[in-house]
N, C-alpha and C. Protein backbone atom coordinates (compact mmCIF):
# COMPACT_ATOMS: atom_id res chain seq x y z
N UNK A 1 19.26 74.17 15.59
CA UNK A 1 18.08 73.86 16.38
C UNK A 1 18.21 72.48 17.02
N UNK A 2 18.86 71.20 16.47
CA UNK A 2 18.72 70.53 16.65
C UNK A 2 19.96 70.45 18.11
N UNK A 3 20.73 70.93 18.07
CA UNK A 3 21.85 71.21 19.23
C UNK A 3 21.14 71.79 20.15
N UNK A 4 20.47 73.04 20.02
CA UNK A 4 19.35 72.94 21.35
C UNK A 4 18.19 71.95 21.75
N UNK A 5 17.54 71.14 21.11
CA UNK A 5 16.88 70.53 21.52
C UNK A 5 17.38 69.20 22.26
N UNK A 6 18.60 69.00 21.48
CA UNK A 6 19.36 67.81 22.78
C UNK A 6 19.94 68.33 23.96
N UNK A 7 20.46 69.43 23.87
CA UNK A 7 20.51 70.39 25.55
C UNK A 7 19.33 70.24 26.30
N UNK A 8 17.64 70.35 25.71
CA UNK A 8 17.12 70.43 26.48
C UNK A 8 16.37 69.44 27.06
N UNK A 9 16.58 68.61 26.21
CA UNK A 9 16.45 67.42 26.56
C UNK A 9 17.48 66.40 27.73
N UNK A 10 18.19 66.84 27.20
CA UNK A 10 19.47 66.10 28.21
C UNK A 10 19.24 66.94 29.58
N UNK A 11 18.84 68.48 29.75
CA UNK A 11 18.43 69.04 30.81
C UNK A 11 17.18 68.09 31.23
N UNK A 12 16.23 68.11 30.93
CA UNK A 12 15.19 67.33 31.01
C UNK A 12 14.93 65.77 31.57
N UNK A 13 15.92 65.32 30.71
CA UNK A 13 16.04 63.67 31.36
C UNK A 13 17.15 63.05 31.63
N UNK A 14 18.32 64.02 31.67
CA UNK A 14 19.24 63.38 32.19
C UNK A 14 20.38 63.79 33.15
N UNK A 15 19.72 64.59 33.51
CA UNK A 15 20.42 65.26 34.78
C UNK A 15 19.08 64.97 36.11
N UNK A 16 19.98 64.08 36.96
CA UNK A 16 19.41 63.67 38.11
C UNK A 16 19.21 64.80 39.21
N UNK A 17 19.54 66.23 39.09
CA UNK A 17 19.30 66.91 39.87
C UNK A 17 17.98 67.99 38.93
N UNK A 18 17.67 67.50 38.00
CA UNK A 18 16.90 68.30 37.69
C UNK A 18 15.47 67.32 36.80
N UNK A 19 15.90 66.03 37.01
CA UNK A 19 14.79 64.93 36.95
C UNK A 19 14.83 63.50 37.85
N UNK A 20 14.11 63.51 38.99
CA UNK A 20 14.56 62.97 40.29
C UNK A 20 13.47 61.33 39.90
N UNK A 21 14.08 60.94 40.37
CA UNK A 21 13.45 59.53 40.30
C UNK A 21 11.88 59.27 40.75
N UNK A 22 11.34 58.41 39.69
CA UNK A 22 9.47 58.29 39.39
C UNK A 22 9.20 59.63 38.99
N UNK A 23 9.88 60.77 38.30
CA UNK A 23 9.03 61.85 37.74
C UNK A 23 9.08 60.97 36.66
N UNK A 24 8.00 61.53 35.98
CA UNK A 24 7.13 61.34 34.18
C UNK A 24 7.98 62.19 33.54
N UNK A 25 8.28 61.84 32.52
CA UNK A 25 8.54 62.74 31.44
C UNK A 25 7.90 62.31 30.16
N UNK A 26 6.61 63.19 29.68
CA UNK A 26 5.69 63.04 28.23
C UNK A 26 6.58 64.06 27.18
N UNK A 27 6.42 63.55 26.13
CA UNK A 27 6.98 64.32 25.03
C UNK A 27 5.87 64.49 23.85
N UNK A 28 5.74 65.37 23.74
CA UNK A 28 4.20 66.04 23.11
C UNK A 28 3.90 66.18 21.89
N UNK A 29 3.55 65.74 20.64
CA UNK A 29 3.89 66.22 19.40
C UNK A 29 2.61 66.12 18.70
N UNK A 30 2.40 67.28 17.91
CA UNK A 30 1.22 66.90 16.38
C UNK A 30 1.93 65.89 15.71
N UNK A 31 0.82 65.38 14.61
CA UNK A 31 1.98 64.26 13.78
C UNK A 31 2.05 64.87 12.72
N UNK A 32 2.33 64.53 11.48
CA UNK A 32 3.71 65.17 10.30
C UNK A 32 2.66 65.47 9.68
N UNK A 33 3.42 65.95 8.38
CA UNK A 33 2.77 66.06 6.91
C UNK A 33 1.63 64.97 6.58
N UNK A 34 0.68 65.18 6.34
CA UNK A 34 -0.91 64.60 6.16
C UNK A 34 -0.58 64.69 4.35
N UNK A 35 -0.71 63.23 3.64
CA UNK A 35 -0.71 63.42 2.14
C UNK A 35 -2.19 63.68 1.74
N UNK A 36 -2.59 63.41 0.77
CA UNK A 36 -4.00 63.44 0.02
C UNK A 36 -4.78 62.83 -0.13
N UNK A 37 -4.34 61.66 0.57
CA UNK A 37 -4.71 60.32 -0.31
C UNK A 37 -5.73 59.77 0.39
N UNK A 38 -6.68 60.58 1.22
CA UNK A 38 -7.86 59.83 1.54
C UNK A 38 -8.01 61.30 3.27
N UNK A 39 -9.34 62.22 2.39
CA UNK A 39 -9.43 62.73 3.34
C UNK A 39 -10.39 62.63 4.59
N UNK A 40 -10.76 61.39 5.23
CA UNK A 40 -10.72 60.89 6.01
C UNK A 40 -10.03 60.96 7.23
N UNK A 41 -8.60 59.53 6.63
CA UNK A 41 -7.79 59.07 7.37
C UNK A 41 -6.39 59.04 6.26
N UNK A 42 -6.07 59.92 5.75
CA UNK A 42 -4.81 60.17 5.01
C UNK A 42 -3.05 59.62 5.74
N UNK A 43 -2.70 58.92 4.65
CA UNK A 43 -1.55 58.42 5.13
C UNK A 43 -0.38 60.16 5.45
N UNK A 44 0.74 59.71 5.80
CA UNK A 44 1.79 60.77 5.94
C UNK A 44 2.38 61.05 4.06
N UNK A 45 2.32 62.26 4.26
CA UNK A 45 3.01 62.42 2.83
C UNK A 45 4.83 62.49 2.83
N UNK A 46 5.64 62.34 1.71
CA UNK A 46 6.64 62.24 1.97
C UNK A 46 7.50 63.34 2.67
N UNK A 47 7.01 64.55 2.72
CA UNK A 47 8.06 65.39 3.77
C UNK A 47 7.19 64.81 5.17
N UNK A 48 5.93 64.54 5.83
CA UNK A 48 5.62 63.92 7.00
C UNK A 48 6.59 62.83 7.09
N UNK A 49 6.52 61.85 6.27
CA UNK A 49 7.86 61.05 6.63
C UNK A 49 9.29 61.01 7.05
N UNK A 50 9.80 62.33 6.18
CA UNK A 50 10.70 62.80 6.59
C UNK A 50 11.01 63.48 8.04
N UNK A 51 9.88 64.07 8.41
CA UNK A 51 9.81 64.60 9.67
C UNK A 51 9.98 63.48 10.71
N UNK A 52 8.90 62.26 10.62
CA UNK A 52 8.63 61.31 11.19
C UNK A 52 9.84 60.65 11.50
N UNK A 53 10.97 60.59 10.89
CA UNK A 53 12.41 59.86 10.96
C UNK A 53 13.11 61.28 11.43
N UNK A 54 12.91 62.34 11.45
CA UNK A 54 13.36 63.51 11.86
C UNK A 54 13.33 63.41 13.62
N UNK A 55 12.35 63.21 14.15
CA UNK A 55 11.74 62.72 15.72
C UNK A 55 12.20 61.71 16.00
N UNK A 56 12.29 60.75 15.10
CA UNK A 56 12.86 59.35 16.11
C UNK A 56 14.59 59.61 16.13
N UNK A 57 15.39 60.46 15.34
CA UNK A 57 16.53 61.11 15.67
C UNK A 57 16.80 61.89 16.59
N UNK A 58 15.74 62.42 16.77
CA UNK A 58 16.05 63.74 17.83
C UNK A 58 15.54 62.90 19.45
N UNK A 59 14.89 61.39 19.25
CA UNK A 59 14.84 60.85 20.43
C UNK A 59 15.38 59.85 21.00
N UNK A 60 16.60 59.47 19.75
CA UNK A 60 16.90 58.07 19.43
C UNK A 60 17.65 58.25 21.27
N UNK A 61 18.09 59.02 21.62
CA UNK A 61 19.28 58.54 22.65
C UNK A 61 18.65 58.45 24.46
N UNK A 62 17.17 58.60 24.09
CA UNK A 62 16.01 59.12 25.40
C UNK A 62 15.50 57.38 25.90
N UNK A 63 15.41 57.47 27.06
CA UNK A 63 14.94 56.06 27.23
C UNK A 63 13.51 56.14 27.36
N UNK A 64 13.03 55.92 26.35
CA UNK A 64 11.29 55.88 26.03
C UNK A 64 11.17 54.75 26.23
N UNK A 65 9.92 54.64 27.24
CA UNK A 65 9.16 53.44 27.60
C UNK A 65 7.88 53.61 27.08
N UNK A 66 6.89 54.26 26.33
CA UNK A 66 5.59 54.20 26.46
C UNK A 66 5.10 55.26 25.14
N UNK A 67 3.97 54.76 24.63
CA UNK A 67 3.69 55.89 23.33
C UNK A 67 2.38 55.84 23.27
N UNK A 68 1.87 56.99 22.83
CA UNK A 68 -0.05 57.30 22.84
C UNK A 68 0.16 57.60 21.35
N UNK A 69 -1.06 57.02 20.56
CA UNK A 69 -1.17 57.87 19.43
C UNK A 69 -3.05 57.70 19.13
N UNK A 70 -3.65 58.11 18.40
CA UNK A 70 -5.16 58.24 18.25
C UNK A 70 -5.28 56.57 17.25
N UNK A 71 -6.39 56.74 16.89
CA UNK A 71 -6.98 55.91 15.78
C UNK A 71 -6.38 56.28 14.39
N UNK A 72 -6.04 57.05 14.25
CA UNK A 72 -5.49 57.60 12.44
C UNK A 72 -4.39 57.19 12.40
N UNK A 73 -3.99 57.37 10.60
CA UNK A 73 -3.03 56.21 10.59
C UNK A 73 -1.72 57.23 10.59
N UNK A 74 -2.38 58.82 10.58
CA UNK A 74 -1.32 59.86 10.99
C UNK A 74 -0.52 59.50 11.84
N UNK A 75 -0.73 59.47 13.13
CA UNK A 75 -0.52 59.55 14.38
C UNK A 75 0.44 58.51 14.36
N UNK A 76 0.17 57.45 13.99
CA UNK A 76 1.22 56.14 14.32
C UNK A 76 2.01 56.20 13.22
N UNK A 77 1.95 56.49 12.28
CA UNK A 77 3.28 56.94 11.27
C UNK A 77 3.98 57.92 11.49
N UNK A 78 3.38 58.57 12.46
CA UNK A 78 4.94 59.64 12.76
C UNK A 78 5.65 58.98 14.23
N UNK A 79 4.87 58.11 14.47
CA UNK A 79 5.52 57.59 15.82
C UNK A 79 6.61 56.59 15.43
N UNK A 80 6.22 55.36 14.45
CA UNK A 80 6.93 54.65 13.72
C UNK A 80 8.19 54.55 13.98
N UNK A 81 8.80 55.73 13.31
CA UNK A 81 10.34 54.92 13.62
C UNK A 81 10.68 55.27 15.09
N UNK A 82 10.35 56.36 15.52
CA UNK A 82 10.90 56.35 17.07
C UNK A 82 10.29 55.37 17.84
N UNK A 83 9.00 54.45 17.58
CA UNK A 83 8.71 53.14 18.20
C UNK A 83 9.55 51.62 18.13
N UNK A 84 9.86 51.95 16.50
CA UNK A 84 10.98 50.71 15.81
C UNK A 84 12.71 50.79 17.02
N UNK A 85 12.59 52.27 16.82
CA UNK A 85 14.25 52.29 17.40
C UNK A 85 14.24 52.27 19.07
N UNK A 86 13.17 52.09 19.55
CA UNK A 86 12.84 51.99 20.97
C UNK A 86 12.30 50.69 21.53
N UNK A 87 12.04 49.94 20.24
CA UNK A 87 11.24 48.67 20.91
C UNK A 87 10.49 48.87 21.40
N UNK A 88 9.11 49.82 21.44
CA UNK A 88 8.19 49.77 21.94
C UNK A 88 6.93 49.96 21.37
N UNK A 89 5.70 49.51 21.23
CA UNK A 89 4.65 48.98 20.92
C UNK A 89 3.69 50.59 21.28
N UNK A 90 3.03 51.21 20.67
CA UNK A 90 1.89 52.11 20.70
C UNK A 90 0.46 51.98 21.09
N UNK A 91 0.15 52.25 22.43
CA UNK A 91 -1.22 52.39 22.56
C UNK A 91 -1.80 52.98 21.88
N UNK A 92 -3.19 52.35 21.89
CA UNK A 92 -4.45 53.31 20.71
C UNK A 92 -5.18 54.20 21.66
N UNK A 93 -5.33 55.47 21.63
CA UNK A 93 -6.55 56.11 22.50
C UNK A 93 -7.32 56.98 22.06
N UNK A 94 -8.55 56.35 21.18
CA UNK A 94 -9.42 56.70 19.85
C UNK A 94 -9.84 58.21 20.45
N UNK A 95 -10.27 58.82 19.45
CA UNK A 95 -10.01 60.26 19.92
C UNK A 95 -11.86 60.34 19.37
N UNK A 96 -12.24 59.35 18.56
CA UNK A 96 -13.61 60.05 17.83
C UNK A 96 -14.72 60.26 18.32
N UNK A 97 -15.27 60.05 19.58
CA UNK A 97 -16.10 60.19 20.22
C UNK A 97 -16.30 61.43 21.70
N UNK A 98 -14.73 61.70 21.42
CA UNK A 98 -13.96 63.05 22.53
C UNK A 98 -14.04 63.78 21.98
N UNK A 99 -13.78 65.52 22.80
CA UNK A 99 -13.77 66.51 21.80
C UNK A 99 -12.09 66.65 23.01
N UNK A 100 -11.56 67.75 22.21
CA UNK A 100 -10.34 68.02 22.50
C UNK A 100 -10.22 67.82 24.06
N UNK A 101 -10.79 68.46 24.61
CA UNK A 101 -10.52 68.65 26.09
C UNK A 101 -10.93 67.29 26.51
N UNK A 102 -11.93 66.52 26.83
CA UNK A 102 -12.40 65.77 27.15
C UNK A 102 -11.28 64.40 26.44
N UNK A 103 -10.01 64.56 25.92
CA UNK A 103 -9.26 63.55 25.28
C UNK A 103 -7.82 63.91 26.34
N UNK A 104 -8.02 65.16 26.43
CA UNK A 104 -6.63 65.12 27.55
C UNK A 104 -7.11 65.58 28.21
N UNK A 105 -7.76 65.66 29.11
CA UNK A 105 -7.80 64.77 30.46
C UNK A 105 -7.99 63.64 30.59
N UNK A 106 -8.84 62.39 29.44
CA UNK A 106 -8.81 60.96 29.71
C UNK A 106 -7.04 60.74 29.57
N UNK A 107 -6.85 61.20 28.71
CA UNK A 107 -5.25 60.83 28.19
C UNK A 107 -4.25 61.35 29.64
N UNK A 108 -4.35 62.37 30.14
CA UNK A 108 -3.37 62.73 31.02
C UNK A 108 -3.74 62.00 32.35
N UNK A 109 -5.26 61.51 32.86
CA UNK A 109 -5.54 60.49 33.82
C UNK A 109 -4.97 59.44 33.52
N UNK A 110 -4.64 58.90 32.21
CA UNK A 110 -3.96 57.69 32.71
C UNK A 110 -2.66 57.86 32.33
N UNK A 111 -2.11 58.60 31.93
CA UNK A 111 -0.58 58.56 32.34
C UNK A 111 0.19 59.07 34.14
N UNK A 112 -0.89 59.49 34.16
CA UNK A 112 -0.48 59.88 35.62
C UNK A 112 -1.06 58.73 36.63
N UNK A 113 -1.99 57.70 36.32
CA UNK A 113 -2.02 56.49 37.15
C UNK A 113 -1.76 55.21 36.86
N UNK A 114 -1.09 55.16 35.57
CA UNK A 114 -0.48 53.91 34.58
C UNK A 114 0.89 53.74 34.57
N UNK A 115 1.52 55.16 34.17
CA UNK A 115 2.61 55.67 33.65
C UNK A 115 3.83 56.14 34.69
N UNK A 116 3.47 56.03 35.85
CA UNK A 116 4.81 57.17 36.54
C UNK A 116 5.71 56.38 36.46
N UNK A 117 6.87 57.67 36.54
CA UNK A 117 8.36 57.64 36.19
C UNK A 117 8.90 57.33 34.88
N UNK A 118 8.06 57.02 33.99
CA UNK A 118 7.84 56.55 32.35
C UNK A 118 8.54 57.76 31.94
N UNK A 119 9.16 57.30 30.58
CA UNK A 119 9.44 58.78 29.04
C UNK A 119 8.39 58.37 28.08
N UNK A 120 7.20 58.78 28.05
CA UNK A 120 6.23 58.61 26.96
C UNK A 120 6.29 59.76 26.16
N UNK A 121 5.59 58.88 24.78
CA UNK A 121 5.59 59.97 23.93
C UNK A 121 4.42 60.06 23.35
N UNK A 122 3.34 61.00 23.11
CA UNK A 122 2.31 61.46 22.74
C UNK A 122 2.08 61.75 21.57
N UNK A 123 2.03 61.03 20.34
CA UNK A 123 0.89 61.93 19.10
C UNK A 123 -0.41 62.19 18.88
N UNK A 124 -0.22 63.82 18.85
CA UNK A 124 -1.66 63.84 18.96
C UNK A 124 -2.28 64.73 17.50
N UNK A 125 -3.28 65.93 17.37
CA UNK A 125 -3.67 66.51 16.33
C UNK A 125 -3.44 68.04 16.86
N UNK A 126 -3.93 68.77 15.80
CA UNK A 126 -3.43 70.32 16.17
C UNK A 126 -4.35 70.58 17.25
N UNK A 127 -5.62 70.20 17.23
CA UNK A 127 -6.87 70.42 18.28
C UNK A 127 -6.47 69.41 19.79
N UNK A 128 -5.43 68.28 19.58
CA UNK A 128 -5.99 67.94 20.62
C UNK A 128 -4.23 67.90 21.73
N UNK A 129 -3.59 68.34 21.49
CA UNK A 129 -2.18 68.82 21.58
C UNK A 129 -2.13 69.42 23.06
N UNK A 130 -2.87 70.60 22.21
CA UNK A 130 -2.55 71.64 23.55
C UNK A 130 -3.92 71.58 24.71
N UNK A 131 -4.65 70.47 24.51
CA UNK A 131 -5.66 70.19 25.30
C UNK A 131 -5.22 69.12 26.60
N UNK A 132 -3.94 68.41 25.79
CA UNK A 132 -2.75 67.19 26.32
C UNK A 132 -2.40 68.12 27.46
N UNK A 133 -1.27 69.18 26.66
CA UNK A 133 -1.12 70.19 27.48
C UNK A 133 -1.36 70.60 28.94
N UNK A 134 -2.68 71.31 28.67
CA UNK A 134 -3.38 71.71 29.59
C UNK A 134 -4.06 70.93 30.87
N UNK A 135 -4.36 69.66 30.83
CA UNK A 135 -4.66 68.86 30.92
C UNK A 135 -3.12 67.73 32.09
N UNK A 136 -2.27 67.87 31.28
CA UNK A 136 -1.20 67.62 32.58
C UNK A 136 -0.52 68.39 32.88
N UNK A 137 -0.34 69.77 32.67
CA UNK A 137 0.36 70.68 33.32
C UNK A 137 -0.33 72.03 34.15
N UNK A 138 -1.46 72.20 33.47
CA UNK A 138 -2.61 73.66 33.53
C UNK A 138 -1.77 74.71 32.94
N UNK A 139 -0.80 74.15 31.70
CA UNK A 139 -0.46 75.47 31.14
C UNK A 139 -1.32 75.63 29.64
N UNK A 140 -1.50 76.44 29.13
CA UNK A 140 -1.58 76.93 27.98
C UNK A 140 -0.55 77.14 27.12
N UNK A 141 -1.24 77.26 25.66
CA UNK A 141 -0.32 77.13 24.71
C UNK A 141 -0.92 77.43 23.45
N UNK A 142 -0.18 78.35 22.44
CA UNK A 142 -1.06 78.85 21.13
C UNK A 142 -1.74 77.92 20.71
N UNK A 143 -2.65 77.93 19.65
CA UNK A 143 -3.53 77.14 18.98
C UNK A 143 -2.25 76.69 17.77
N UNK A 144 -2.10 75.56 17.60
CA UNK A 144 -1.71 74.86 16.53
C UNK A 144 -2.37 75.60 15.18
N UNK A 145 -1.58 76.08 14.05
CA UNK A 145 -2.32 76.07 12.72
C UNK A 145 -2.28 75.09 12.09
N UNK A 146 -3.60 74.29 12.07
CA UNK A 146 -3.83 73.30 10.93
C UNK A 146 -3.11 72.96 10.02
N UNK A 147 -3.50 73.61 8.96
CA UNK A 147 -2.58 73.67 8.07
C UNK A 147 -1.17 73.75 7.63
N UNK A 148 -0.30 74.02 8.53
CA UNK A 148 1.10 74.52 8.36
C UNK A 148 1.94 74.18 9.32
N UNK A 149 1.42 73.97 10.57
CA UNK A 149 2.45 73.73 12.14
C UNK A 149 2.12 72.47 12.57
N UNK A 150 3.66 71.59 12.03
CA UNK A 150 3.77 70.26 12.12
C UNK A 150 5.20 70.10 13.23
N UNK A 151 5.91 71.05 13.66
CA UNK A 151 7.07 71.07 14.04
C UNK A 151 7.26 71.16 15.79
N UNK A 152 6.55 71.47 16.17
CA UNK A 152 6.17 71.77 17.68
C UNK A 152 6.56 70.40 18.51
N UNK A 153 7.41 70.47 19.64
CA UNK A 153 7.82 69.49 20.56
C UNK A 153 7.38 69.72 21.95
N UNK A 154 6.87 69.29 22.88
CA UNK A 154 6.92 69.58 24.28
C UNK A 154 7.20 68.46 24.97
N UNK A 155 7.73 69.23 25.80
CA UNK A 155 8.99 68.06 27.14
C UNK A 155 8.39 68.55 28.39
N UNK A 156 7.16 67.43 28.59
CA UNK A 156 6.50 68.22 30.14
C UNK A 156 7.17 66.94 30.55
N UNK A 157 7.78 67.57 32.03
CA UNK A 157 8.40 66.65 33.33
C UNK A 157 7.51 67.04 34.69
N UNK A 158 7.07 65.83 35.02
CA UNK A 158 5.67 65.47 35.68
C UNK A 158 6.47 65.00 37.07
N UNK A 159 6.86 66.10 37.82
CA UNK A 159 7.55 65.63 39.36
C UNK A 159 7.31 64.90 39.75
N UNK A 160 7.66 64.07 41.01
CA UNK A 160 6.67 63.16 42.04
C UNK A 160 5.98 64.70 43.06
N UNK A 161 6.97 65.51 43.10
CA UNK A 161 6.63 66.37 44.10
C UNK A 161 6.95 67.37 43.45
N UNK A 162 6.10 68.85 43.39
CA UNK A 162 6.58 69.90 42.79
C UNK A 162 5.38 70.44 41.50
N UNK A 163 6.10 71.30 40.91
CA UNK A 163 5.00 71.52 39.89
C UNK A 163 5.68 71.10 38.64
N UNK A 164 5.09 71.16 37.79
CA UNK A 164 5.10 70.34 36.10
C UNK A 164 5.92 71.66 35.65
N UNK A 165 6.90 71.13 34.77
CA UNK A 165 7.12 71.67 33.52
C UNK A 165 7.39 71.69 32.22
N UNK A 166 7.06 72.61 31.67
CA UNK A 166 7.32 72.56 29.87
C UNK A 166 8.35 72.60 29.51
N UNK A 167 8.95 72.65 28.13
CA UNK A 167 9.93 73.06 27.69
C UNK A 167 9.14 72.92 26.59
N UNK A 168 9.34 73.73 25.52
CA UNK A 168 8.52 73.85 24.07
C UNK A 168 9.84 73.86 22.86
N UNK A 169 10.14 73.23 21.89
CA UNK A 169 10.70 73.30 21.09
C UNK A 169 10.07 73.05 19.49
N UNK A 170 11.00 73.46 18.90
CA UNK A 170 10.53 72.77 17.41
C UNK A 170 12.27 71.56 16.61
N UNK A 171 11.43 70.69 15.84
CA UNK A 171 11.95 69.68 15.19
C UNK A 171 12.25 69.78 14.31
């Protein structure tokens, strides 16, 4: 799996005939394993961690400029090491007063008037994922299960000209 996801990635961002200069490229993810330890705002449990260093491998070789994650301390612990190995610093874009939809579209308005030509990377929740989604591409996408589907990747490339596309993988 992991041999396809650097194919499609390397399709994605590094072939100049198939990612042309000032397109966006967002990279889409729920964040990891949720431990116990405060159901609230629960830290990552140790296979989330594992995952969490699982992603910053599978992005280590991408030139990421830019990262979204919510208010929880989920979100920025799975970003963590792929922020450490990128040198780059995580915006906050509190999610608690949004409901899913109403979070991506604030979220996809400003990557599309902040962000162009950027590799950002997005953590978001199972609810608010495929709202990201929808929101910069108008595609759809299954409902995340809560409980169990932590593995899901998306590689939307945001043209200057043209239409958006996905690529959906798992990690």
């Amino acid at each position: 799996m992991r041999i396809l996801l650097a194919l499609l990635l390397s399709l994605s961002l590094g072939s100049r005939t198939i990612l042309a200069a000032g397109d966006t490229v967002v990279v889409v993810v729920r964040h990891a394993e949720k431990a116990t330890d405060d159901p609230r705002d629960p830290n990552l449990s140790v296979i989330g961690q594992t995952r969490a260093d699982s992603l910053a491998k599978t992005l280590a070789d991408y030139p990421l400029t830019s990262a979204f994650v919510t208010e929880y301390k989920r979100t920025l612990q799975t970003a963590e090491p792929t922020l450490r190995s990128h040198k780059v610093i995580a915006k906050i874009i509190p999610t608690n007063s949004d409901t899913a939809n109403s979070y991506g579209h604030r979220l996809a308005e400003l990557i599309k008037r902040e962000h162009k030509g950027e590799v950002i990377l997005v953590v978001g929740h199972s609810h608010t994922v495929p709202a990201i989604l929808l929101a910069l591409t108008g595609v759809h996408v299954a409902p995340i299960v809560e409980s169990s589907e932590f593995n899901r990747l998306y590689i939307i490339t945001l043209p200057t000209h043209g239409t958006p596309r996905v690529i959906a993988a798992n990690y």
